[in-house]
Protein backbone atom coordinates (compact mmCIF):
# COMPACT_ATOMS: atom_id res chain seq x y z
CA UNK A 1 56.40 171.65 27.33
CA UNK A 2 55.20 174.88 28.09
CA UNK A 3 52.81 176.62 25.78
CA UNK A 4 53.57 179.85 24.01
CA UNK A 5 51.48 182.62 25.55
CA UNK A 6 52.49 181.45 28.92
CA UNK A 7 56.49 181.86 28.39
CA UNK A 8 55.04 185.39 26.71
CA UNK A 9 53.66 186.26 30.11
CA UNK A 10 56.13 185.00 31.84
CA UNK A 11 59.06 187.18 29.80
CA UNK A 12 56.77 189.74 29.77
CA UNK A 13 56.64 190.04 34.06
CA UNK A 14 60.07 189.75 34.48
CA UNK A 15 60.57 192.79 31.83
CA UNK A 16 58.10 194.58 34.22
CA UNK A 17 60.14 193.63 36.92
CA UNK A 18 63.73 194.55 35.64
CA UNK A 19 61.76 197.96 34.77
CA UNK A 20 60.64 198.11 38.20
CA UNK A 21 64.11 197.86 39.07
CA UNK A 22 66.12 200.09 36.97
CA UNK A 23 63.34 202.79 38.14
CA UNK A 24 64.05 202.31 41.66
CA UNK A 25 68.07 202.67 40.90
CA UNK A 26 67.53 205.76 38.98
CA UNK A 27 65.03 207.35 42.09
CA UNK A 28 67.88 206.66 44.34
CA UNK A 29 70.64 208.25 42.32
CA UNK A 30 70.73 211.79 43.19
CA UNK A 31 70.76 214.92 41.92
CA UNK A 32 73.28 217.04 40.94
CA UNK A 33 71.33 219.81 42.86
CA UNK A 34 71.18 217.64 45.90
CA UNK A 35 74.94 216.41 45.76
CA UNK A 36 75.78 220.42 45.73
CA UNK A 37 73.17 221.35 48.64
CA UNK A 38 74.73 218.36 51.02
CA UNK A 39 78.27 218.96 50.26
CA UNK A 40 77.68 222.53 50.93
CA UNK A 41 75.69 221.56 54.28
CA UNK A 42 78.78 219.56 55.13
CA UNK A 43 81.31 222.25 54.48
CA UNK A 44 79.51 224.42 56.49
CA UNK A 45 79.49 222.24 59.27
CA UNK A 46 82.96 221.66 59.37
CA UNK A 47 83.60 225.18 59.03
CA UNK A 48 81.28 226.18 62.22
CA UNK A 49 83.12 223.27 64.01
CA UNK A 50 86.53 224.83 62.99
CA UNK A 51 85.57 228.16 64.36
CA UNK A 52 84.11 226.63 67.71
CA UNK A 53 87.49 224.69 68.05
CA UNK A 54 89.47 227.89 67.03
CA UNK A 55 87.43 230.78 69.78
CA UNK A 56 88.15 227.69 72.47
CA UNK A 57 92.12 227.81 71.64
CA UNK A 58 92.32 231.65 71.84
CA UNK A 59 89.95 231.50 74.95
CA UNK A 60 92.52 228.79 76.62
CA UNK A 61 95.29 230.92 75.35
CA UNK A 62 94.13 233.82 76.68
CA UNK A 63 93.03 232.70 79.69
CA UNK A 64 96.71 231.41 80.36
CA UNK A 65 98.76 234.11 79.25
């Protein structure tokens, strides 16, 4: 049978560990800042793509009229 102190240490490594865990979740979860600044990168993207696809439509149109 196991003695005492060693279950101790053992439940008292695998506390560390699940801490060690629960840390690393909480590092990768992000910011409300950083949810704001990539949607925002995103939309602005998508917006410079919409006016690259828009100035190629009026050039074809133009070019064809």
């Amino acid at each position: 049978m196991p003695e005492l102190p060693d279950l101790a240490a053992t439940a008292v490594k695998g506390q560390e560990i699940v801490a060690k865990g629960v840390q690393v979740a909480i590092d990768l979860v992000p910011t409300p800042g950083d949810v704001v600044d990539q949607v925002t990168a995103t939309a602005n993207e998508l917006l410079a793509l919409g006016k690259d696809i828009q100035d190629k439509v009026i050039a074809a149109l133009t070019f064809n009229a």
